[in-house]
Protein backbone atom coordinates (compact mmCIF):
# COMPACT_ATOMS: atom_id res chain seq x y z
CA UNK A 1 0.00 0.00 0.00
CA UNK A 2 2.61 2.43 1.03
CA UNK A 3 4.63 2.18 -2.45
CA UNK A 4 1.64 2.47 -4.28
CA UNK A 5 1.56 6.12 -2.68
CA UNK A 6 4.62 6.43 -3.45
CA UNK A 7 3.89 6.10 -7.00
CA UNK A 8 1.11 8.20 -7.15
CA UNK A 9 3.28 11.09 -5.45
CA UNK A 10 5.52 10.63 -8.22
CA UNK A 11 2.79 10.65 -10.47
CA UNK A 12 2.34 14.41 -9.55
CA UNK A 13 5.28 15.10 -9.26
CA UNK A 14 5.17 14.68 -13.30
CA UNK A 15 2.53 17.31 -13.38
CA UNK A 16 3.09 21.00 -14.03
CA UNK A 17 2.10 23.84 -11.21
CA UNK A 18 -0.90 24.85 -13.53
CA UNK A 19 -2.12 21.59 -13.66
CA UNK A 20 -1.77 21.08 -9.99
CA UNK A 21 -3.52 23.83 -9.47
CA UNK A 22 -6.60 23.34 -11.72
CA UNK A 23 -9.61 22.00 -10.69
CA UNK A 24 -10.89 18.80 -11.52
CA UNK A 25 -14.38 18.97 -12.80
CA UNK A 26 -14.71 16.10 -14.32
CA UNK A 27 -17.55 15.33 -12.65
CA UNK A 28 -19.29 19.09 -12.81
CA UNK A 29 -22.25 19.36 -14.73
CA UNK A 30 -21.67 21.77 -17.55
CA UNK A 31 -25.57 23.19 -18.30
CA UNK A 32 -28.85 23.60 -16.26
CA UNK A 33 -30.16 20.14 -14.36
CA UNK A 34 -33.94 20.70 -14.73
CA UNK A 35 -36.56 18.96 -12.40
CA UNK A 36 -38.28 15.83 -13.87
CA UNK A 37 -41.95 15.78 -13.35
CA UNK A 38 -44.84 14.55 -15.56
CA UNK A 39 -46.49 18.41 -16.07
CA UNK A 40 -42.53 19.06 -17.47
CA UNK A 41 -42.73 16.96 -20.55
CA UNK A 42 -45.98 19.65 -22.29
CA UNK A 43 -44.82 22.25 -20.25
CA UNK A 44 -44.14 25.01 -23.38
CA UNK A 45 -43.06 28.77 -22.72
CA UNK A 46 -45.47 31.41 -23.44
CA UNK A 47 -44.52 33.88 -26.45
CA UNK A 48 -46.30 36.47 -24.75
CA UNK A 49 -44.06 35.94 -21.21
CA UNK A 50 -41.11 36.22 -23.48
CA UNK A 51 -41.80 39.29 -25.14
CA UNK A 52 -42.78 40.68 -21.50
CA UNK A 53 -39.66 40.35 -19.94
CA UNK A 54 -37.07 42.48 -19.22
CA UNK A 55 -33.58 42.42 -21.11
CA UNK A 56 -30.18 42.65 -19.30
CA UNK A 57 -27.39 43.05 -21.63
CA UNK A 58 -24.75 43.50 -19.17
CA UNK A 59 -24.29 47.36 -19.88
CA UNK A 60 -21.98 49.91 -17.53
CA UNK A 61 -24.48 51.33 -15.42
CA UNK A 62 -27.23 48.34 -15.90
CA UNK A 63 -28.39 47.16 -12.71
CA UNK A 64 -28.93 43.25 -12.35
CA UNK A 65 -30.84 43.65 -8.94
CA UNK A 66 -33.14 45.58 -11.09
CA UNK A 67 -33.38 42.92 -13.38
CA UNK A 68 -34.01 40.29 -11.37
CA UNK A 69 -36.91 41.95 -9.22
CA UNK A 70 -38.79 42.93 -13.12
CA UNK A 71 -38.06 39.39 -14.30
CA UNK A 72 -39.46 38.06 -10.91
CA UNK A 73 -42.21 40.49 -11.21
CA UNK A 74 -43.18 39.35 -14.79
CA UNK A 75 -42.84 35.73 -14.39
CA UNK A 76 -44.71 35.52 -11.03
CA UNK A 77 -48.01 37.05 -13.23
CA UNK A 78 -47.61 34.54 -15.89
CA UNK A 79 -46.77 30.89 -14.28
CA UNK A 80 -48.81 27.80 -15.28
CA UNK A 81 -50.36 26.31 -12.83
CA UNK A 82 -49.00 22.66 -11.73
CA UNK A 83 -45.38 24.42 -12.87
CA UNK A 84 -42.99 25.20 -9.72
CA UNK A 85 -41.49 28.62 -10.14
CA UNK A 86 -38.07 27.72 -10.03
CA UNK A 87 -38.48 25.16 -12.66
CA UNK A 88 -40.24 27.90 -14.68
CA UNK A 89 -37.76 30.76 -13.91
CA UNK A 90 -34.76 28.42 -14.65
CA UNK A 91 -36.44 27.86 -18.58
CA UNK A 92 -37.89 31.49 -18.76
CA UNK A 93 -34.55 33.40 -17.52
CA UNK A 94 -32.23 32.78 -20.88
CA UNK A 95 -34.57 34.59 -22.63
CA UNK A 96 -34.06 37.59 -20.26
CA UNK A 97 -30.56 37.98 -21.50
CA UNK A 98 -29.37 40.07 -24.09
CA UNK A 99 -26.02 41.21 -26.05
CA UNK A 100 -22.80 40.47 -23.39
CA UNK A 101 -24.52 39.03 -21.12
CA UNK A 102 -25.69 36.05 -23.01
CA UNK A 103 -21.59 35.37 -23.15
């Protein structure tokens, strides 16, 4: 056991400081993990709760507090019923984002 640590020491030992010091995420998940429930699979966004909601484009100046009360705001008015809200806010707030701050 104890020279098979030994050969993993040497192991990163081999390794450069940068990769040392990077994170493994590996096991991360790169996108959005939505919920899975039955209402989910017909669950379709409105056009009309698109067009309603407010646009951050990551401007000097732009506030995103701001943003996020009017897109809280907007959505709250418009959720299906049987639809949590964070399962609706995670689809609906992409569409918020505009210019830069889709980036």
């Amino acid at each position: 056991m104890e020279k098979h640590n030994h050969l993993n020491n040497m192991a990163d030992n081999n390794k450069s400081l940068k990769e040392l010091a990077t994170p493994n995420v590996m096991y991360q998940p790169w996108c959005i993990q939505y919920l899975e429930f039955e209402q989910a699979k017909s669950y379709e966004l409105n056009s009309g709760l698109i067009h309603l909601l407010p646009k951050f484009h990551r401007l000097i100046g732009e506030n995103p507090h701001k943003h996020l009360k009017e897109f809280h705001v907007v959505c709250s008015t418009m959720r299906p019923h049987g639809i949590p809200k964070d399962y609706s806010n995670m689809k609906t707030f992409p569409f918020s984002l505009d210019g830069a701050a889709k980036d």
